[in-house]
Protein backbone atom coordinates (compact mmCIF):
# COMPACT_ATOMS: atom_id res chain seq x y z
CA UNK A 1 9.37 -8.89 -3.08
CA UNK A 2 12.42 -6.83 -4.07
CA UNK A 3 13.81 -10.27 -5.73
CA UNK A 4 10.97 -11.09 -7.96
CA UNK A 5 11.02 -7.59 -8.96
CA UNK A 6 14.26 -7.98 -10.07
CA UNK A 7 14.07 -11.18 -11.88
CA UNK A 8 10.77 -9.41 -13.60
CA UNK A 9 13.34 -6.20 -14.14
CA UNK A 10 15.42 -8.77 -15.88
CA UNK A 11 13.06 -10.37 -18.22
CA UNK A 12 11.93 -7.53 -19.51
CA UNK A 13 15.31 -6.34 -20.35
CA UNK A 14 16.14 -9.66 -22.05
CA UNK A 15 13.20 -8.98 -24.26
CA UNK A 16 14.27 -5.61 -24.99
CA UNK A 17 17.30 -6.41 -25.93
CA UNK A 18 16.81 -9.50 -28.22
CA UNK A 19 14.47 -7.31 -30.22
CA UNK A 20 14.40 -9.55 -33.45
CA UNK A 21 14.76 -12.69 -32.13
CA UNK A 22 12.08 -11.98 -29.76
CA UNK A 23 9.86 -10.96 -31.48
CA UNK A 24 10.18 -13.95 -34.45
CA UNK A 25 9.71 -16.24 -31.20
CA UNK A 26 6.51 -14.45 -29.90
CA UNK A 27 5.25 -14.62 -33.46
CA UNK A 28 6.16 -18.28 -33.95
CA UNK A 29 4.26 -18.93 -30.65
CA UNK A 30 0.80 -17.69 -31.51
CA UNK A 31 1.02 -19.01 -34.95
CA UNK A 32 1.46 -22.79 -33.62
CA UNK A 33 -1.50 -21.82 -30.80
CA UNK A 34 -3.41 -20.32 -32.96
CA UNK A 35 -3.00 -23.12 -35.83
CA UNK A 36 -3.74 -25.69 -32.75
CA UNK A 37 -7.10 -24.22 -31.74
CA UNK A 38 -8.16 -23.76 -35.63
CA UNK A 39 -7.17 -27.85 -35.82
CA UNK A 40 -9.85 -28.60 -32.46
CA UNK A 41 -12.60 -26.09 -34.26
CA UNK A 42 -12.38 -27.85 -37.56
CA UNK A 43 -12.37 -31.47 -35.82
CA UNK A 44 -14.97 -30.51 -33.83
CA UNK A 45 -17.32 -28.74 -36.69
CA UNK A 46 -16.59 -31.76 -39.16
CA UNK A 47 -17.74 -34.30 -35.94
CA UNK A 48 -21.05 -32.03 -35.58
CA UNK A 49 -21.33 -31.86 -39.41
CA UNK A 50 -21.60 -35.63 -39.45
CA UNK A 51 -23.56 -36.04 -36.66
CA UNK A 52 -26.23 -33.81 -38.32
CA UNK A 53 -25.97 -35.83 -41.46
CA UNK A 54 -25.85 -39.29 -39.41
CA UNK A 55 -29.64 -38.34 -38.07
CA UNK A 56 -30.77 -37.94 -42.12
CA UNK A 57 -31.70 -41.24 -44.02
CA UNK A 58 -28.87 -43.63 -45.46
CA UNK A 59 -31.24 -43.69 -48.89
CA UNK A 60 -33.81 -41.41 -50.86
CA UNK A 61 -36.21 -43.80 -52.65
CA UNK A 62 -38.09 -41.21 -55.28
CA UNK A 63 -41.66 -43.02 -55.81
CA UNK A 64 -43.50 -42.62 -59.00
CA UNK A 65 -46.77 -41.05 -59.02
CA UNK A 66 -49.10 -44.25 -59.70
CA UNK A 67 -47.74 -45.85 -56.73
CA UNK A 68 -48.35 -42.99 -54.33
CA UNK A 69 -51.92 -42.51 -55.18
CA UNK A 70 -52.57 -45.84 -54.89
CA UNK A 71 -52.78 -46.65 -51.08
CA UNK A 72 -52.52 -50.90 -51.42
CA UNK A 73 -49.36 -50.79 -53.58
CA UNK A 74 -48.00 -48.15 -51.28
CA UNK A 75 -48.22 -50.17 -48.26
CA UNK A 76 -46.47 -52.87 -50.09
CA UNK A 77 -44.00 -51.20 -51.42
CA UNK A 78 -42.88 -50.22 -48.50
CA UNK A 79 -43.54 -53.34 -46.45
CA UNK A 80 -41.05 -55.03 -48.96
CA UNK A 81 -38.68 -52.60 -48.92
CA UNK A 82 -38.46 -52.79 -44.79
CA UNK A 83 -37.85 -56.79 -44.82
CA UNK A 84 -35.00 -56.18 -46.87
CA UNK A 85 -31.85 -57.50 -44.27
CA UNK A 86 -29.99 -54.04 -44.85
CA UNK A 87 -32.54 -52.03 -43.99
CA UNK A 88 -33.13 -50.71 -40.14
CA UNK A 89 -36.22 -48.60 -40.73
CA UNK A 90 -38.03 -46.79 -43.44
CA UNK A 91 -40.07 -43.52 -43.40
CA UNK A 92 -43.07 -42.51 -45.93
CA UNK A 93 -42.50 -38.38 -47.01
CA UNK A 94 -45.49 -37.53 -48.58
CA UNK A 95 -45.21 -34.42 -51.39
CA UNK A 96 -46.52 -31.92 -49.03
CA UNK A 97 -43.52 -33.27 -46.35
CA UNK A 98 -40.93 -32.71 -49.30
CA UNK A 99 -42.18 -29.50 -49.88
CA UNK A 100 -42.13 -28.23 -45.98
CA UNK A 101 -38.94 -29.83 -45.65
CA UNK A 102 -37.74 -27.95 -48.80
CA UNK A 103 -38.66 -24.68 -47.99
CA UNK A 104 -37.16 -24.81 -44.10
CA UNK A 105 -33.85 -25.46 -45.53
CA UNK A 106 -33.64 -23.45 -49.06
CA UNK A 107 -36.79 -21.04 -48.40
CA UNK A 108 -40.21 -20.38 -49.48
CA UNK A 109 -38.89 -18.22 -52.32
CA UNK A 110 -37.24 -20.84 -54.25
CA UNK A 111 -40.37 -22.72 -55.33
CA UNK A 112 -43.29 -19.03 -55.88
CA UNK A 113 -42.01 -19.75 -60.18
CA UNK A 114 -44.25 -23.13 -59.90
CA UNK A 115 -47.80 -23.63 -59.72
CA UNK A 116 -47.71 -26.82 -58.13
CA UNK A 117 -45.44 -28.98 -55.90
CA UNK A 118 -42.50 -30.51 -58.09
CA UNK A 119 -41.21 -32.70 -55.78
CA UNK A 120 -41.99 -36.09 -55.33
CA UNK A 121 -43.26 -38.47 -52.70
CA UNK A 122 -40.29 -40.68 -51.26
CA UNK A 123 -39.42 -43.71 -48.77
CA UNK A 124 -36.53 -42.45 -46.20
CA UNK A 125 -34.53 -46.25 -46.16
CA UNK A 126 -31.74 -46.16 -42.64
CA UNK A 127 -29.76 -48.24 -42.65
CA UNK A 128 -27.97 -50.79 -40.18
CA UNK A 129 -24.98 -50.31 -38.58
CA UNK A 130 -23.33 -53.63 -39.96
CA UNK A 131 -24.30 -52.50 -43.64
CA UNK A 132 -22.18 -48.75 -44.19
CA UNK A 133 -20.12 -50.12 -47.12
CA UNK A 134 -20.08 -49.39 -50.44
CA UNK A 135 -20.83 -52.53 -51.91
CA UNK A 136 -23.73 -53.38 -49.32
CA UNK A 137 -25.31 -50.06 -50.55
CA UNK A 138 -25.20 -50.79 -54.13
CA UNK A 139 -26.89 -54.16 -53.41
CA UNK A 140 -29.39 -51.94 -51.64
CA UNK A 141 -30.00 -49.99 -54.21
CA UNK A 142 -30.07 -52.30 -57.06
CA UNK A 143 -32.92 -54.57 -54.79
CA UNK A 144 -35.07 -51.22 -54.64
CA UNK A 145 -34.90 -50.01 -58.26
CA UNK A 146 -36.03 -53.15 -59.11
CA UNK A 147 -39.05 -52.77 -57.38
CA UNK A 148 -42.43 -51.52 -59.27
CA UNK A 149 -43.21 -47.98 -58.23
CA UNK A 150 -39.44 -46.81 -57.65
CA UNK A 151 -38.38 -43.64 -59.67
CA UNK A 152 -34.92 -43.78 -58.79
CA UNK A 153 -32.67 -44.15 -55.51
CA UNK A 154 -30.14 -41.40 -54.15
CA UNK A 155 -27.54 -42.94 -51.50
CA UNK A 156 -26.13 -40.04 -49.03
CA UNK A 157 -24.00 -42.97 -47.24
CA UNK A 158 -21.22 -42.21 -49.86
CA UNK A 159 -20.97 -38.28 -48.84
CA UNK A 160 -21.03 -39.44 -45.24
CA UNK A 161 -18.51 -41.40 -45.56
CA UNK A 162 -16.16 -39.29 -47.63
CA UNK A 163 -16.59 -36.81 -44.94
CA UNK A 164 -15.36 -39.03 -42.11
CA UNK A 165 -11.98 -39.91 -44.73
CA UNK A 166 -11.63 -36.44 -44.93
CA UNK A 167 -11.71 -35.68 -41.16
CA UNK A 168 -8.69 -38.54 -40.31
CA UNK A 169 -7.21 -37.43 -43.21
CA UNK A 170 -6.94 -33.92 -42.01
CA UNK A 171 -6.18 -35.01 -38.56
CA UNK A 172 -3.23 -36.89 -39.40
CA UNK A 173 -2.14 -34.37 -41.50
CA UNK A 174 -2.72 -31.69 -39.23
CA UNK A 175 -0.74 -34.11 -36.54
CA UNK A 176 2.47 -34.04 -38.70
CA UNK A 177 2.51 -30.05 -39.13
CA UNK A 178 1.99 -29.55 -35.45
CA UNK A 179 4.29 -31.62 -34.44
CA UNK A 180 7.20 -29.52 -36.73
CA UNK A 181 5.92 -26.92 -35.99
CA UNK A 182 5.89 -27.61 -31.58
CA UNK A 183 9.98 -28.23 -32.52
CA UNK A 184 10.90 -25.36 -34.40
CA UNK A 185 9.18 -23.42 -31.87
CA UNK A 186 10.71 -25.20 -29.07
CA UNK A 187 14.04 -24.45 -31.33
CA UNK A 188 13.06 -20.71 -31.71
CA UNK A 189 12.58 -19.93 -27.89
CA UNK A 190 15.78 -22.03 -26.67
CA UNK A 191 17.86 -19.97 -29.09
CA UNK A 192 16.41 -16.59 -28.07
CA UNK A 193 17.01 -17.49 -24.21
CA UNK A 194 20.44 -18.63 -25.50
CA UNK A 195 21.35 -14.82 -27.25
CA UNK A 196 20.28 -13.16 -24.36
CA UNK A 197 22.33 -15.39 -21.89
CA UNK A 198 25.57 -14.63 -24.72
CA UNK A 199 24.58 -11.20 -24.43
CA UNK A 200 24.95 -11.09 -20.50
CA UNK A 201 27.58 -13.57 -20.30
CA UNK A 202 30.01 -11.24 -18.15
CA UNK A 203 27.25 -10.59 -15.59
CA UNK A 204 26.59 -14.08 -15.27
CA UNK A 205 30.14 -14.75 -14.65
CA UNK A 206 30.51 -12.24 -11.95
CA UNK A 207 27.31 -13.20 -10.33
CA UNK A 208 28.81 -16.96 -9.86
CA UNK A 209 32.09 -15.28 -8.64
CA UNK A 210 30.03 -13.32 -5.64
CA UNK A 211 28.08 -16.80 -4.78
CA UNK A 212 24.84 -16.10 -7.02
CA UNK A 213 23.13 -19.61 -6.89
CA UNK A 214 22.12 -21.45 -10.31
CA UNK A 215 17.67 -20.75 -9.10
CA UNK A 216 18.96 -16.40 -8.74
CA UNK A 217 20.81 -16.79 -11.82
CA UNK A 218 18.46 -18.89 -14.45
CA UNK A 219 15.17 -17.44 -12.81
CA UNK A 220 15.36 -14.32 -15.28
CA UNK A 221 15.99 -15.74 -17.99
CA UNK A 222 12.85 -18.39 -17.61
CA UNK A 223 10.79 -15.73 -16.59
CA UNK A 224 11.79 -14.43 -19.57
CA UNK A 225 10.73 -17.30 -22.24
CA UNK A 226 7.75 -17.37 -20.26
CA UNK A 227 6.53 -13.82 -21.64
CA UNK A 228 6.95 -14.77 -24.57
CA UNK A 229 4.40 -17.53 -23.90
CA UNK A 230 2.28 -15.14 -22.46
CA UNK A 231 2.49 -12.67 -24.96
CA UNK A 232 1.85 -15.19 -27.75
CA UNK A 233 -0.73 -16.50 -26.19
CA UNK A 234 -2.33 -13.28 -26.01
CA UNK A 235 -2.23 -12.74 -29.82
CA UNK A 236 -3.09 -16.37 -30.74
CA UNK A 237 -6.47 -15.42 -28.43
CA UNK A 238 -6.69 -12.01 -30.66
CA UNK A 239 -6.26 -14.32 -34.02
CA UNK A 240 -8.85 -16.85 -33.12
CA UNK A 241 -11.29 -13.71 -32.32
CA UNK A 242 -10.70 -12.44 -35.90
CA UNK A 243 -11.26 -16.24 -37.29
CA UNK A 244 -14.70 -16.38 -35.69
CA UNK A 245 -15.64 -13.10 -37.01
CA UNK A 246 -14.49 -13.94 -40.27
CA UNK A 247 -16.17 -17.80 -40.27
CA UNK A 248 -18.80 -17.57 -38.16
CA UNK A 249 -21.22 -18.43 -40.75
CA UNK A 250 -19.38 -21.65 -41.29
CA UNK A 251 -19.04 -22.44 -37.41
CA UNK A 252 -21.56 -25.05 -36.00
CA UNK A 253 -19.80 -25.59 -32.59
CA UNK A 254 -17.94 -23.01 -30.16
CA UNK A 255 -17.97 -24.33 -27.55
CA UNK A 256 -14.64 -23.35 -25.81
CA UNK A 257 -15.71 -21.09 -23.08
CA UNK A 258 -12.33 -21.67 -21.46
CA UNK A 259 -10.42 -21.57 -24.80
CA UNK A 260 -8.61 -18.12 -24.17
CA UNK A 261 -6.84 -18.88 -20.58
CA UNK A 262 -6.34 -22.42 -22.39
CA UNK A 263 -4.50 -20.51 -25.28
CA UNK A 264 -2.39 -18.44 -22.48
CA UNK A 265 -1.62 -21.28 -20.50
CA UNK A 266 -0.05 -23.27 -22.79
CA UNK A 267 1.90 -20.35 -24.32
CA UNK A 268 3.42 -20.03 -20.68
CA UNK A 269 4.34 -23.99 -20.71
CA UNK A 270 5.48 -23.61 -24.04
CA UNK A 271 7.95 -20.59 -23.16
CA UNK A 272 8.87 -22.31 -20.01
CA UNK A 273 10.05 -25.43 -21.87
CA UNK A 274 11.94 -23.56 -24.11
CA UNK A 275 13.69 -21.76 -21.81
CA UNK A 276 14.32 -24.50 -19.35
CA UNK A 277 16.09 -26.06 -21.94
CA UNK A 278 18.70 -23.34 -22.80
CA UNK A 279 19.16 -22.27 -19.23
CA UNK A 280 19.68 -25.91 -18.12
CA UNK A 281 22.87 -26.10 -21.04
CA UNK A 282 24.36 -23.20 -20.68
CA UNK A 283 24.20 -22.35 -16.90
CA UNK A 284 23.27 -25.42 -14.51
């Protein structure tokens, strides 16, 4: 007991004494945590975002008036429409749909100026799975509007899948700065051990003199990059609070129940990599 409160003793005083350089590490270490956990959020909210839009319709056929009234030319329309080979499976929204589907997303309040329902009737078109690209739609779309009774088509595909480009854009992106960033820090820590091992250098010399063994000498100083894991993790776990507060309107998925001792944890590895390294060239 007495020894591990002396290697604690000693890690504390490393930190103490290393003031700066201590505190630029701790710093460092819940930035590149905290930068991490914002990367998993945003991955995670852009793969929920898509899944919400992946459970719309592929295609908004806007039907003319003369068509929906008449019941016959309905039912073909839309029985031509579904033996097209794109097409998986197509869905009839009447006005009165449109309209309740309106107002659950955008509000009642948005449509009190009109006397009537402004929207119009519509065929939801999905598509299948072989037929997301870009030039399959627009042969899609060009068989439709040629149809009698078509308004005009709207294709979501194309927001879809700028979406998904933007999501393994940002992932590889976000990949790159990590990975800098997991070496500086790896940098920062190792050189902070390193200062405080300079700074003791005499002690460490006598302690090998009176048989000290390499474990009783390094342990401080690992113990010591350690709490600055700890302590960074702590304050990347404070920073993530204040980014849900902040975003929380713009947050579809939390789901990291475990995400704080996560955060800690790997602030601990971190520091104990860091200082493993420095004690392992300088003493061992």
């Amino acid at each position: 007991m007495g020894t591990l409160f002396y290697f604690v003793k000693e890690a504390v005083r490393g930190l103490i004494e290393a003031k700066l350089m201590t505190f630029v590490s701790i710093l460092s270490i819940a930035m590149t945590l905290t930068f991490a956990c914002v990367i998993v959020i945003v991955v995670s909210n852009i793969g929920a975002f898509i899944g919400k839009l992946g459970d719309q319709a592929d295609m908004a056929v806007y039907l003319e008036e003369s068509v929906v009234k008449n019941d016959d030319d309905l039912d073909d329309l839309i029985s031509v429409v579904k033996k097209l080979p794109q097409v998986d499976r197509v869905q009839y929204i009447s006005k009165d749909s449109a309209m309740e589907r309106f107002s659950s997303v955008y509000g009642k309040e948005m449509l009190e100026a009109v006397d009537r329902n402004p929207l119009p009737a519509s065929l939801d078109v999905f598509l299948k799975q072989d037929f997301h690209t870009g030039e399959s739609v627009k042969t899609l779309q060009s068989q439709i509007l040629k149809q009698p009774g078509v308004e005009s088509v709207q294709v979501a595909w194309e927001g879809v899948s700028t979406i998904e480009s933007f999501q393994w854009t940002f992932i590889a992106g976000s990949f790159i700065v990590f990975s800098v960033m997991i070496f500086l820090l790896h940098s920062m820590i190792a050189n902070t051990i390193k200062l405080t091992i300079y700074a003791r250098k005499e002690l460490v010399r006598n302690m090998r003199l009176v048989g000290a063994t390499n474990f009783f000498i390094s342990m401080p100083f690992v113990l010591e990059g350690m709490l600055q894991g700890f302590i960074g993790g702590i304050a990347s776990v404070i920073l993530l609070t204040l980014v849900k507060l902040l975003f929380s309107r713009f947050i579809i998925v939390w789901n990291f129940e475990f995400l704080p001792l996560i955060t800690i944890a790997a602030g601990v590895i971190f520091g104990w990599i860091g200082s493993m390294r420095a004690v392992r060239k300088f003493l061992v």
